[in-house]
C-alpha atoms as a PDB file:
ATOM      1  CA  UNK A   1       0.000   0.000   0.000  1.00  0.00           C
ATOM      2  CA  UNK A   2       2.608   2.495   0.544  1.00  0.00           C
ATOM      3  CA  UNK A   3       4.253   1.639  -2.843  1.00  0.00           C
ATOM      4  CA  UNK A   4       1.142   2.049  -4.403  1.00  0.00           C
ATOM      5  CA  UNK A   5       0.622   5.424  -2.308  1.00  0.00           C
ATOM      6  CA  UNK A   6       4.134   6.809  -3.421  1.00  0.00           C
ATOM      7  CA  UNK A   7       3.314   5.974  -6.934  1.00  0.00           C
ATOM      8  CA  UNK A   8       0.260   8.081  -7.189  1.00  0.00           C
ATOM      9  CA  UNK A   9       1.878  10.983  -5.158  1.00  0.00           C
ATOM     10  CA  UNK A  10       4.945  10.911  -7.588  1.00  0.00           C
ATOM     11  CA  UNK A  11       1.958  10.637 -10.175  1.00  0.00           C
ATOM     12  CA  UNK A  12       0.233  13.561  -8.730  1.00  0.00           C
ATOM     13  CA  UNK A  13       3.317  15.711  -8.671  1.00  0.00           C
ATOM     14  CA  UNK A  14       4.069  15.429 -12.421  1.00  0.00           C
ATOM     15  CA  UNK A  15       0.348  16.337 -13.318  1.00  0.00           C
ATOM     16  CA  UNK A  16       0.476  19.542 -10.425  1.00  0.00           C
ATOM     17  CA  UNK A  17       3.206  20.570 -12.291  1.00  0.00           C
ATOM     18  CA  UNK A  18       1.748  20.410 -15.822  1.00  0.00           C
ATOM     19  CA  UNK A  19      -1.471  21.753 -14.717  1.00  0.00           C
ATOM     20  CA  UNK A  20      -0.276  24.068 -11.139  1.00  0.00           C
ATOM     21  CA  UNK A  21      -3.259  22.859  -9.781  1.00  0.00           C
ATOM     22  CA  UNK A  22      -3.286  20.446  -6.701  1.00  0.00           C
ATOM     23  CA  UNK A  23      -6.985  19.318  -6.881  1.00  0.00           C
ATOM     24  CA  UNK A  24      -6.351  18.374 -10.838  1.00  0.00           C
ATOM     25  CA  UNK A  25      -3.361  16.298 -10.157  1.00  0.00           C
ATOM     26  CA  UNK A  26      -5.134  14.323  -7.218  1.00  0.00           C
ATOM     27  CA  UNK A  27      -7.635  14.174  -9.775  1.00  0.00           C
ATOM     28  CA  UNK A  28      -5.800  12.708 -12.547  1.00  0.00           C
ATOM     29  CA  UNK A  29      -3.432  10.258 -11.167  1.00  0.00           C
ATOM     30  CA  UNK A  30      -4.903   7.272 -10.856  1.00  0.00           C
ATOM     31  CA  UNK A  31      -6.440   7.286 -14.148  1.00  0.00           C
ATOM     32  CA  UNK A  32      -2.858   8.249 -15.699  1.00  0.00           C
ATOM     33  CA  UNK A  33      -0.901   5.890 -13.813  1.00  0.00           C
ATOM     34  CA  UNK A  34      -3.471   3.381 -15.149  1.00  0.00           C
ATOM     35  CA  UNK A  35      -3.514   4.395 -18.559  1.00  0.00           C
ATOM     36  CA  UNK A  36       0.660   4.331 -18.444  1.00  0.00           C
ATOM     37  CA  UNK A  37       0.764   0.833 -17.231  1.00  0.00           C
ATOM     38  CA  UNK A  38      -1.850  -0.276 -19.492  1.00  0.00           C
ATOM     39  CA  UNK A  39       0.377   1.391 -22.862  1.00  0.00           C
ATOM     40  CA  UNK A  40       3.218  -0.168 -21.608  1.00  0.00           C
ATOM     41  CA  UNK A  41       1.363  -3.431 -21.146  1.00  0.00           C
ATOM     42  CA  UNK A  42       0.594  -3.088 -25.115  1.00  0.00           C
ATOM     43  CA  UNK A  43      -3.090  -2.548 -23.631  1.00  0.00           C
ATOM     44  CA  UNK A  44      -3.976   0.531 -25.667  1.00  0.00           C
ATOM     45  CA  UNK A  45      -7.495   0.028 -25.204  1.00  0.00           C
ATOM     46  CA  UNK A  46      -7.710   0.053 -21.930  1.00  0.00           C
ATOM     47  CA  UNK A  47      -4.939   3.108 -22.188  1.00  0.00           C
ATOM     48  CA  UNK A  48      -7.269   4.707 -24.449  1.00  0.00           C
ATOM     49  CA  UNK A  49     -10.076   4.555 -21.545  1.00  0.00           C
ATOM     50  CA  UNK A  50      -8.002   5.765 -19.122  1.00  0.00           C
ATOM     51  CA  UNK A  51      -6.494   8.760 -20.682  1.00  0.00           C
ATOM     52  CA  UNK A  52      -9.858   9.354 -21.724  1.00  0.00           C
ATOM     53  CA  UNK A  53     -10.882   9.469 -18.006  1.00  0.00           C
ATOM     54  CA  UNK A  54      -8.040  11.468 -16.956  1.00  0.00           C
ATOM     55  CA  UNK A  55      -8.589  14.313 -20.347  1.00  0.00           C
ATOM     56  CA  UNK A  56     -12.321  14.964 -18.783  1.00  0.00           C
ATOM     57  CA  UNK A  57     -10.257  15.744 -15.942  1.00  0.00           C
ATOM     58  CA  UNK A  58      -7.783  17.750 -17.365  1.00  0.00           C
ATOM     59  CA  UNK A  59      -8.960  18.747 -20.633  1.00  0.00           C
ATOM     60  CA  UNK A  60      -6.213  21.389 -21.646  1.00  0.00           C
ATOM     61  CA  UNK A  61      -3.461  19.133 -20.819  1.00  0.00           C
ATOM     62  CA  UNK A  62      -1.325  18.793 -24.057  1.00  0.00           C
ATOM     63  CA  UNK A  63       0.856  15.699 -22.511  1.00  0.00           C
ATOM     64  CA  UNK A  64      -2.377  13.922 -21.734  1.00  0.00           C
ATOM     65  CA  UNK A  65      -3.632  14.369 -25.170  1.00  0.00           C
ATOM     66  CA  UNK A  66      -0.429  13.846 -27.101  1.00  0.00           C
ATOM     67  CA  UNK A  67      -0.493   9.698 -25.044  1.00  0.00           C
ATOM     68  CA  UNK A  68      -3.999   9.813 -25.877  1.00  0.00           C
ATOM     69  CA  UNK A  69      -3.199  10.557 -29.763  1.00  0.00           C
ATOM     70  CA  UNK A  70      -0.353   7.818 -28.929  1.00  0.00           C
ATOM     71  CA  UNK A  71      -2.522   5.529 -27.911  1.00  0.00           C
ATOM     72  CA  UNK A  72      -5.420   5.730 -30.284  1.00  0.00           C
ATOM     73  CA  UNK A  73      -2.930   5.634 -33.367  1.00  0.00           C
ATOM     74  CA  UNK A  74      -1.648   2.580 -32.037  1.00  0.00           C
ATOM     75  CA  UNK A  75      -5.126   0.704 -32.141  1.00  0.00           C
ATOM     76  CA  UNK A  76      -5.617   2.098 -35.631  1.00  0.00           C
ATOM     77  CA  UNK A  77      -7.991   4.540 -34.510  1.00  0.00           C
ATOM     78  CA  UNK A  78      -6.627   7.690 -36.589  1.00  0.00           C
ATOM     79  CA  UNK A  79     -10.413   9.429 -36.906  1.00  0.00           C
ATOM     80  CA  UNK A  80     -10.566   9.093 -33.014  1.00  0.00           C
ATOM     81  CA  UNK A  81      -6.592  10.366 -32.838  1.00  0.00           C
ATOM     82  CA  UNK A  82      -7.152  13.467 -35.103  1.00  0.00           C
ATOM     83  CA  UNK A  83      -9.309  15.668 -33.417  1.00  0.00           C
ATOM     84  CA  UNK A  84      -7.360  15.629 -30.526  1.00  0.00           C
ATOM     85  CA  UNK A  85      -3.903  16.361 -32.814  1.00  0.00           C
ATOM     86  CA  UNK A  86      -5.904  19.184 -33.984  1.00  0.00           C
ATOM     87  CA  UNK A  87      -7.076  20.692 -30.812  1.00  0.00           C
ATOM     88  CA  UNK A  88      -3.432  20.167 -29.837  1.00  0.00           C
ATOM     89  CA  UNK A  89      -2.660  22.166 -33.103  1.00  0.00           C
ATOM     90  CA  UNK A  90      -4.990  25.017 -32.532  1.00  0.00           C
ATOM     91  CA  UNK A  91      -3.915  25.147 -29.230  1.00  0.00           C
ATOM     92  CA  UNK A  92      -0.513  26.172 -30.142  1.00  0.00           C
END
C-alpha cells in the first residue's frame, strides 16, 4: 500500500506541475498511472479509456492528449486520434 501510495503521489506531482493545480493532479493520477501501465502493457485500449478518463479531468493538458493521440494511433484509430492532434494544433 505504501508503494502504491508513493506511486500516485509521484503521479500527482508530475500532473500539479503540468497543470499548477493540486486538486487536478489528485484528480488525474490514478487514471494516468493506469492508462501508463496499461500502454506499456501493449493494452492501448484500456490506455485509451483511461487517458480518456483522466482528459475529462484535465482537458487542456497537451501531454495527456499527445499519449492519448499515442494511444489511439496505435489501435488504428486515426479518426478518433485526429481531433485531438488538432485541438493540440490550434492550441498552439
Amino acid at each position: 500500500h505504501t508503494m502504491i501510495r508513493h506511486l500516485l503521489n509521484s503521479a500527482a506531482c508530475v500532473v500539479f506541475l503540468a497543470t499548477g493545480s493540486p486538486a487536478v493532479a489528485q484528480a488525474v493520477a490514478g487514471p494516468y498511472l493506469a492508462a501508463r501501465q496499461s500502454a506499456k502493457a501493449n493494452d492501448f485500449d484500456t490506455a485509451v479509456g483511461f487517458y480518456t478518463q483522466a482528459l475529462a479531468k484535465d482537458p487542456g493538458n497537451a501531454d495527456l492528449m499527445e499519449d492519448t493521440i499515442f494511444a489511439q494511433v496505435a489501435l488504428g484509430e486515426m479518426a478518433r486520434a485526429l481531433p485531438i492532434a488538432k485541438l493540440i494544433e490550434s492550441n498552439g
